[in-house]
Protein backbone atom coordinates (compact mmCIF):
# COMPACT_ATOMS: atom_id res chain seq x y z
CA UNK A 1 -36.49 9.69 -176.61
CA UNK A 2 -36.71 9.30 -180.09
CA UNK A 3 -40.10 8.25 -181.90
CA UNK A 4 -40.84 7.60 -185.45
CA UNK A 5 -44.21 8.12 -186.43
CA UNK A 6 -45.31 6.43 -189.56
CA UNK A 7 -49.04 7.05 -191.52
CA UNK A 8 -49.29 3.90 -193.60
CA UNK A 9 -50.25 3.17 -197.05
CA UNK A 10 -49.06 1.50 -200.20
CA UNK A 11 -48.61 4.54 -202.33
CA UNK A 12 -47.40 6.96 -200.09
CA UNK A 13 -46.47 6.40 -196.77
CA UNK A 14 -45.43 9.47 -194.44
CA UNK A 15 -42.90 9.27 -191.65
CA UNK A 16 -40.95 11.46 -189.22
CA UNK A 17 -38.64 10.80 -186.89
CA UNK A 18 -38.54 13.39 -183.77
CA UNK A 19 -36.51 13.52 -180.48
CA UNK A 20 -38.79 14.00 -177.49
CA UNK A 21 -36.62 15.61 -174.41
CA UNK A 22 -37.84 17.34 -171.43
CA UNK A 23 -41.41 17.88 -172.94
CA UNK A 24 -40.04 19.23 -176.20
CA UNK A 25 -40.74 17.80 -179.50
CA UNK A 26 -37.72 18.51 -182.33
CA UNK A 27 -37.98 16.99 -185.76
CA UNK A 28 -34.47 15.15 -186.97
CA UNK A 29 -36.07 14.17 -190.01
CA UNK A 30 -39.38 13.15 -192.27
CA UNK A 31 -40.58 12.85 -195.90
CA UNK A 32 -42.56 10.37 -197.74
CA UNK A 33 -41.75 6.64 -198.97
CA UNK A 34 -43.76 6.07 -202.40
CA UNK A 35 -44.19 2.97 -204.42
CA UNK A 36 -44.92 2.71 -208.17
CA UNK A 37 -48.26 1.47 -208.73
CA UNK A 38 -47.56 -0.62 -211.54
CA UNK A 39 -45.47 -2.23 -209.16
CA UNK A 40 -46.44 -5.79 -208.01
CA UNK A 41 -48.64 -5.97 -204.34
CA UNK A 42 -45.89 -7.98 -202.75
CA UNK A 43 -43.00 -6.42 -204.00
CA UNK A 44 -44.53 -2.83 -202.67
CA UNK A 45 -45.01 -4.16 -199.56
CA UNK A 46 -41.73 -5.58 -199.28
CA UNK A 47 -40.05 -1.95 -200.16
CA UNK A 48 -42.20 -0.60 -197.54
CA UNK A 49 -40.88 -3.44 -194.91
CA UNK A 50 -36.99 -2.38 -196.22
CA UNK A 51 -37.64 1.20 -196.16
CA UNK A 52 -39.09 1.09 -192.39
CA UNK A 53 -36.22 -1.50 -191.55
CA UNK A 54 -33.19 1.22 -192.81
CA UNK A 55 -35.53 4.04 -190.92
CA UNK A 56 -34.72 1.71 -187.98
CA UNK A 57 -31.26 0.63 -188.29
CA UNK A 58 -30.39 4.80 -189.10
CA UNK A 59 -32.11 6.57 -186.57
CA UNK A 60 -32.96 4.04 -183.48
CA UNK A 61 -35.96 4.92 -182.59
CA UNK A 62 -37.52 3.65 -179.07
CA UNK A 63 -40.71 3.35 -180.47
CA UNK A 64 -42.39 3.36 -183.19
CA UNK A 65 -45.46 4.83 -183.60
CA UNK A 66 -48.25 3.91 -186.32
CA UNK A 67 -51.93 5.54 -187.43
CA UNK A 68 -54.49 2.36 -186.46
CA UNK A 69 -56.59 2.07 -189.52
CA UNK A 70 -60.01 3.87 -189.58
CA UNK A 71 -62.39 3.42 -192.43
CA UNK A 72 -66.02 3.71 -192.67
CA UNK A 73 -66.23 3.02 -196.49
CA UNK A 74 -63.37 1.84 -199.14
CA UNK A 75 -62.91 -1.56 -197.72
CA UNK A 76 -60.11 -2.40 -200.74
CA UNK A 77 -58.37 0.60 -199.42
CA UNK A 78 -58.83 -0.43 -196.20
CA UNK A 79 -56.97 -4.20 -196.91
CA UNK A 80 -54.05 -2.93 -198.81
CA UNK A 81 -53.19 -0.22 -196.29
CA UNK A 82 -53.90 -2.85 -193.32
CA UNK A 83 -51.14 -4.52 -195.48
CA UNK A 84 -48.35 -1.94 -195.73
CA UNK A 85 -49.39 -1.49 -191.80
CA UNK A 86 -48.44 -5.16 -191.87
CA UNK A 87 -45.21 -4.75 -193.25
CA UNK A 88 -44.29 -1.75 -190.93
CA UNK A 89 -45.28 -3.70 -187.53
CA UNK A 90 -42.97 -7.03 -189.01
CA UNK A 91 -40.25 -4.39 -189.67
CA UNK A 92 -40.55 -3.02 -185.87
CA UNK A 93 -41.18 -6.39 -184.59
CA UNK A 94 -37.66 -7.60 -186.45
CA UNK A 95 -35.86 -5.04 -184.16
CA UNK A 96 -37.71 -5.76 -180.99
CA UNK A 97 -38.81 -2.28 -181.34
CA UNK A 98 -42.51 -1.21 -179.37
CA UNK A 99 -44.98 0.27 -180.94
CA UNK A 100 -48.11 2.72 -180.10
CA UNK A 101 -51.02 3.30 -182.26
CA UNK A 102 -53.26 5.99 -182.59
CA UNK A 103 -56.69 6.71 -184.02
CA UNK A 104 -57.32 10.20 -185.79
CA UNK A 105 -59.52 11.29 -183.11
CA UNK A 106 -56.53 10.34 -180.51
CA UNK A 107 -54.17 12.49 -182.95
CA UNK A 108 -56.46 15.38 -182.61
CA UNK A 109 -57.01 15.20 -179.00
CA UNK A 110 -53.18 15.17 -178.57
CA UNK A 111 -52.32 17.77 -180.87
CA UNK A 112 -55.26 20.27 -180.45
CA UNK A 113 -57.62 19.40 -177.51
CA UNK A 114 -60.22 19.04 -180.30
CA UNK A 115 -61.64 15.46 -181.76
CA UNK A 116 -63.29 17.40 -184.62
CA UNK A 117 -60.13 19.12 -185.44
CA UNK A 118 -59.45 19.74 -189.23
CA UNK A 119 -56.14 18.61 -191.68
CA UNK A 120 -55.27 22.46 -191.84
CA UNK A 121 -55.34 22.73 -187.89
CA UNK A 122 -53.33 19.56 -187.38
CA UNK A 123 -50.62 20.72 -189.65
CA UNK A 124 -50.42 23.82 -187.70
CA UNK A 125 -49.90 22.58 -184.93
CA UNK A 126 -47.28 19.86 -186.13
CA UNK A 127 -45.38 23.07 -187.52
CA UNK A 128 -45.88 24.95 -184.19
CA UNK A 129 -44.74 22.14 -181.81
CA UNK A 130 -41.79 21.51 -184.22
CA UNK A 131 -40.86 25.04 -184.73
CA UNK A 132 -40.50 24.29 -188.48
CA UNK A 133 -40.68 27.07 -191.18
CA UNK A 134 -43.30 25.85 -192.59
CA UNK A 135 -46.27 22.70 -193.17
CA UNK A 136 -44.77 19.75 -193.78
CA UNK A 137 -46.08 18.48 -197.46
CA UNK A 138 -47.48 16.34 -198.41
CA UNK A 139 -50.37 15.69 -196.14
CA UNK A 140 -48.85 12.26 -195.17
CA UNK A 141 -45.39 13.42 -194.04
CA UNK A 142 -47.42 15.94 -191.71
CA UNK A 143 -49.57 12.99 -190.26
CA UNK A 144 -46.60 11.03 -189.52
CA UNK A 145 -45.19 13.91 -187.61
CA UNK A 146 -48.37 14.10 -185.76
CA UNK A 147 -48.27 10.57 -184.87
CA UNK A 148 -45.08 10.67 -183.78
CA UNK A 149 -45.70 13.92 -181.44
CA UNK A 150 -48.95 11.97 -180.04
CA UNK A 151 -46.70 9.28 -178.96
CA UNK A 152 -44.45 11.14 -176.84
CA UNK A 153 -46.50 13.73 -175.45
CA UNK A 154 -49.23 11.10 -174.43
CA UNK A 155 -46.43 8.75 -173.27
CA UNK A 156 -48.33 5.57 -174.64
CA UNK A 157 -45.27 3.47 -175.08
CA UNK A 158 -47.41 -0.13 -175.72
């Protein structure tokens, strides 16, 4: 199976794409999608929407798998990213492609057993279960990874 796992936001938005065979987890590929912030709103959110859309058409993913939003404060922050979520469920929804979504807490569950778990700890893991050299950077790329893994090994497929 292959997932990608996406952490939204405007500015940066992390993604990874892994294959997920007999209850192994191997990273094909990940990074980070930025947008310049003197950008226009819709125009960033329509690079974001392109950007997941090529993801799609170059790796076929079976699912794709996206961070739900949790805030307890920034609500502006909290709108724009809903917004770039936005764009990356229309781009999936194009393409008829499912996706999963997963709360930190769920992430840390998955990954570590742990709901209190910390960034450092979930990085770890994400380079354990992916047998990569080292942390993915920046902390985005490594939460996509994460969301991605939590998708397959939890098996949540809607």
């Amino acid at each position: 199976m292959i997932v990608l796992g996406i952490d939204p936001g405007i500015a940066r938005m992390g993604w990874g794409i892994i294959s997920f065979t007999n209850n192994k987890a191997i990273a094909i590929e990940y990074g980070c999608f930025t947008t310049d912030k003197e950008t226009k709103e819709e125009i960033r959110l329509a690079e974001i929407f392109d950007f997941v859309s090529m993801l799609i058409g170059k790796y076929d993913p079976e699912i794709v798998s996206v961070e739900k939003l949790f805030f307890a404060s920034n609500a502006k922050t909290a709108l724009i990213v809903g917004q770039a979520r936005g764009a990356i469920l229309l781009a999936a929804g194009r393409k008829k492609i499912p996706v999963s979504s997963f709360t930190p807490l769920e992430v840390k569950m998955a990954l570590t057993g742990y709901g209190r778990a910390d960034k450092n700890q979930i990085q770890r893991m994400v380079q354990s279960m992916l047998a990569l050299s080292k942390i993915p950077t920046p902390d985005d790329t490594a939460d996509a990874l994460a969301i991605a893994i939590t998708c397959a090994v939890t098996k949540k497929f809607i």
